[in-house]
C-alpha atoms as a PDB file:
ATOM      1  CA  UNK A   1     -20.017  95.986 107.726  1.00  0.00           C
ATOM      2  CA  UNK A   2     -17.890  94.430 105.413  1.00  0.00           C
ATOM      3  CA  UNK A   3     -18.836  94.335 101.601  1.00  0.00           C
ATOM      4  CA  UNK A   4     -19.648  90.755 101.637  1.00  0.00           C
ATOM      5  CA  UNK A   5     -21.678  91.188 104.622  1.00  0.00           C
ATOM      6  CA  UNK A   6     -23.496  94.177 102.515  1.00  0.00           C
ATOM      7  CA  UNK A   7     -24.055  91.970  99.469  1.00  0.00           C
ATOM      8  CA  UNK A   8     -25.602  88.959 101.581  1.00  0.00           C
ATOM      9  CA  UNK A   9     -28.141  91.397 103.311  1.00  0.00           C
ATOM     10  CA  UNK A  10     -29.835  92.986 100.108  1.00  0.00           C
ATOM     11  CA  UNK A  11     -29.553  89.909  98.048  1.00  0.00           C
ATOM     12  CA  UNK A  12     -33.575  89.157  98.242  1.00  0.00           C
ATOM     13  CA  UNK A  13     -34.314  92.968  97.834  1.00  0.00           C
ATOM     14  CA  UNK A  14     -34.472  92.896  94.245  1.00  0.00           C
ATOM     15  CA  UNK A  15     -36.967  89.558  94.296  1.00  0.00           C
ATOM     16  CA  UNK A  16     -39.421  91.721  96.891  1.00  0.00           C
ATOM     17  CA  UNK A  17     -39.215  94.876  94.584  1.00  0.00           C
ATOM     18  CA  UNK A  18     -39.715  92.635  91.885  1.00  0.00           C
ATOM     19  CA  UNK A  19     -43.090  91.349  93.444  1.00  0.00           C
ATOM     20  CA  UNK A  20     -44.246  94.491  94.222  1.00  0.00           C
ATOM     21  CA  UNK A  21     -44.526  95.606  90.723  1.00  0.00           C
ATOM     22  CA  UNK A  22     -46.220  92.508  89.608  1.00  0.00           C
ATOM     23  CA  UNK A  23     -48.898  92.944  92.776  1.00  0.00           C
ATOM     24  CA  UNK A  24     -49.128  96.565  91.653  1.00  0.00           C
ATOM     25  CA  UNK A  25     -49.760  95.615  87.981  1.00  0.00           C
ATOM     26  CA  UNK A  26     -51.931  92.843  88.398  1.00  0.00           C
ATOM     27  CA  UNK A  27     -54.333  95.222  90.479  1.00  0.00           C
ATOM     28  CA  UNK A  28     -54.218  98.201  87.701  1.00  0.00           C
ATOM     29  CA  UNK A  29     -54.781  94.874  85.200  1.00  0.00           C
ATOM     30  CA  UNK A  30     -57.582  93.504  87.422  1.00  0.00           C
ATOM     31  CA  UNK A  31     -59.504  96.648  88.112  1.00  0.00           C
ATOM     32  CA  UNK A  32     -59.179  97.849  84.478  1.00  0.00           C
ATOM     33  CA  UNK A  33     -60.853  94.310  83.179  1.00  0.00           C
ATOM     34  CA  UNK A  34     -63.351  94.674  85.632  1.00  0.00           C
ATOM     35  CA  UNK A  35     -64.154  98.281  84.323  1.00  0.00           C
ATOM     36  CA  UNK A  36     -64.254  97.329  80.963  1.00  0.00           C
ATOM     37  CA  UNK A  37     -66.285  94.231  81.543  1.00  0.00           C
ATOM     38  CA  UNK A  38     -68.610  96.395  83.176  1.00  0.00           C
ATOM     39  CA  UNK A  39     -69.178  98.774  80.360  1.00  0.00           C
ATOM     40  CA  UNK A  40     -69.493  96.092  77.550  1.00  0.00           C
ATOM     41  CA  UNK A  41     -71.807  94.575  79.604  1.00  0.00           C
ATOM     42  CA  UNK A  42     -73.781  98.227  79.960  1.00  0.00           C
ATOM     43  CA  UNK A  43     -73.602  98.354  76.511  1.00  0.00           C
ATOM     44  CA  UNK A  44     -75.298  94.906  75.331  1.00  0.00           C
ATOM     45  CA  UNK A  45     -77.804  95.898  77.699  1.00  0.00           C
ATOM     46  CA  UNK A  46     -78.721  98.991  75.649  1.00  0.00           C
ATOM     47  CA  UNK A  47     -78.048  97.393  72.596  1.00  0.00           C
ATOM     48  CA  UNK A  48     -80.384  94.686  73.621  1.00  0.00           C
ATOM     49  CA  UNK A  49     -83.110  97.429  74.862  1.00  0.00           C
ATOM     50  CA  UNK A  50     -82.790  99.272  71.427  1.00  0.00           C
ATOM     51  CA  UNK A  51     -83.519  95.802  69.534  1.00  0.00           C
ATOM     52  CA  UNK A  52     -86.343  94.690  71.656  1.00  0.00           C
ATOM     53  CA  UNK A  53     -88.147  98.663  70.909  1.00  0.00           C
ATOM     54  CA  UNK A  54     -87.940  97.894  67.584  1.00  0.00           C
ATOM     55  CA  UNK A  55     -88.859  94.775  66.967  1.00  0.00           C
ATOM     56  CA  UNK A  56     -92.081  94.629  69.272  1.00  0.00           C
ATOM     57  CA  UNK A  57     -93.248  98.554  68.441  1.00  0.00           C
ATOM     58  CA  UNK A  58     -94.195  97.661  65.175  1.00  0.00           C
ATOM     59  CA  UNK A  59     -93.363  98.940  62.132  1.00  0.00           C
ATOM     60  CA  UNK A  60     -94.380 102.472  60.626  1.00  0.00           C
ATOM     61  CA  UNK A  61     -96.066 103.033  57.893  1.00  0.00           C
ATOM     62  CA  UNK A  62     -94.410 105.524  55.734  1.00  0.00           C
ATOM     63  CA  UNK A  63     -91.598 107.410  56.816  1.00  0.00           C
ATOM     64  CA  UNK A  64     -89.366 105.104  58.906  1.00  0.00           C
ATOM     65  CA  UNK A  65     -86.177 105.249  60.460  1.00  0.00           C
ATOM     66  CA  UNK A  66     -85.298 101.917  58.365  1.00  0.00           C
ATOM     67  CA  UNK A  67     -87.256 101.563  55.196  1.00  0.00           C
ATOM     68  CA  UNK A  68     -86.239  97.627  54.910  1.00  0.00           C
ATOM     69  CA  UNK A  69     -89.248  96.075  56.474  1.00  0.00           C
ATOM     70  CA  UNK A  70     -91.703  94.081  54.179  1.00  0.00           C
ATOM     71  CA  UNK A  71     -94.455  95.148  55.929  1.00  0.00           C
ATOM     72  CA  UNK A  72     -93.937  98.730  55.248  1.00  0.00           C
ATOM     73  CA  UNK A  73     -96.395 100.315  52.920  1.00  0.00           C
ATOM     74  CA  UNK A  74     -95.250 102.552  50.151  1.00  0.00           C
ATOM     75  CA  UNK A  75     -96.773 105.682  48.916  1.00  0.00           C
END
Protein backbone atom coordinates (compact mmCIF):
# COMPACT_ATOMS: atom_id res chain seq x y z
CA UNK A 1 0.00 0.00 0.00
CA UNK A 2 1.29 3.10 -1.02
CA UNK A 3 1.26 6.16 1.44
CA UNK A 4 -1.42 7.90 -0.37
CA UNK A 5 -3.41 4.86 -0.46
CA UNK A 6 -2.73 4.73 3.57
CA UNK A 7 -3.80 8.34 4.07
CA UNK A 8 -7.18 7.93 1.98
CA UNK A 9 -8.18 4.78 4.10
CA UNK A 10 -7.97 6.33 7.73
CA UNK A 11 -9.07 9.72 6.69
CA UNK A 12 -12.74 9.30 8.45
CA UNK A 13 -11.09 7.50 11.49
CA UNK A 14 -10.52 10.49 13.39
CA UNK A 15 -14.42 11.82 12.71
CA UNK A 16 -15.68 8.11 14.15
CA UNK A 17 -13.26 8.39 17.21
CA UNK A 18 -14.37 11.74 17.49
CA UNK A 19 -18.12 10.58 17.83
CA UNK A 20 -17.42 8.07 20.07
CA UNK A 21 -16.29 10.34 22.75
CA UNK A 22 -19.17 12.64 22.35
CA UNK A 23 -21.71 9.34 22.54
CA UNK A 24 -19.62 8.31 25.54
CA UNK A 25 -19.91 11.77 27.20
CA UNK A 26 -23.29 12.54 26.50
CA UNK A 27 -24.29 9.15 28.32
CA UNK A 28 -21.94 9.90 31.56
CA UNK A 29 -23.76 13.65 31.08
CA UNK A 30 -27.23 12.08 30.69
CA UNK A 31 -27.13 9.52 33.43
CA UNK A 32 -25.44 11.96 35.88
CA UNK A 33 -28.52 14.64 35.29
CA UNK A 34 -30.81 12.00 35.70
CA UNK A 35 -29.14 11.04 39.12
CA UNK A 36 -29.07 14.33 40.31
CA UNK A 37 -32.56 15.16 39.23
CA UNK A 38 -33.53 12.27 41.10
CA UNK A 39 -32.06 13.26 44.38
CA UNK A 40 -33.25 16.97 44.33
CA UNK A 41 -36.38 15.69 43.65
CA UNK A 42 -35.96 13.13 46.91
CA UNK A 43 -35.04 15.96 48.67
CA UNK A 44 -38.10 18.50 48.09
CA UNK A 45 -40.03 15.59 48.95
CA UNK A 46 -38.59 15.50 52.49
CA UNK A 47 -38.33 19.00 52.67
CA UNK A 48 -41.94 19.21 51.78
CA UNK A 49 -42.81 16.27 54.45
CA UNK A 50 -40.81 18.20 57.20
CA UNK A 51 -42.97 21.50 56.41
CA UNK A 52 -46.29 19.87 56.25
CA UNK A 53 -45.33 18.08 60.19
CA UNK A 54 -44.91 21.29 61.30
CA UNK A 55 -47.29 23.31 60.19
CA UNK A 56 -50.41 20.95 60.77
CA UNK A 57 -48.95 19.36 64.35
CA UNK A 58 -49.54 22.40 66.03
CA UNK A 59 -47.53 24.38 67.92
CA UNK A 60 -46.04 23.59 71.52
CA UNK A 61 -46.50 25.29 74.26
CA UNK A 62 -43.33 26.03 75.98
CA UNK A 63 -40.24 24.59 74.98
CA UNK A 64 -40.19 24.44 71.16
CA UNK A 65 -37.88 23.59 68.60
CA UNK A 66 -38.63 27.25 67.07
CA UNK A 67 -39.75 29.75 69.62
CA UNK A 68 -41.11 32.25 66.69
CA UNK A 69 -44.71 31.28 66.65
CA UNK A 70 -47.33 33.85 68.00
CA UNK A 71 -49.28 31.38 69.37
CA UNK A 72 -46.70 30.12 71.68
CA UNK A 73 -47.28 30.82 75.30
CA UNK A 74 -44.54 32.12 77.48
CA UNK A 75 -43.73 31.23 80.97
Amino acid sequence: MTTNNLIRASSGQALIEYLFIFAFMTFITINMVRGLGKTMFQSVGYLGFEMTEQFSTGVCKYECFYSHYKNQETR
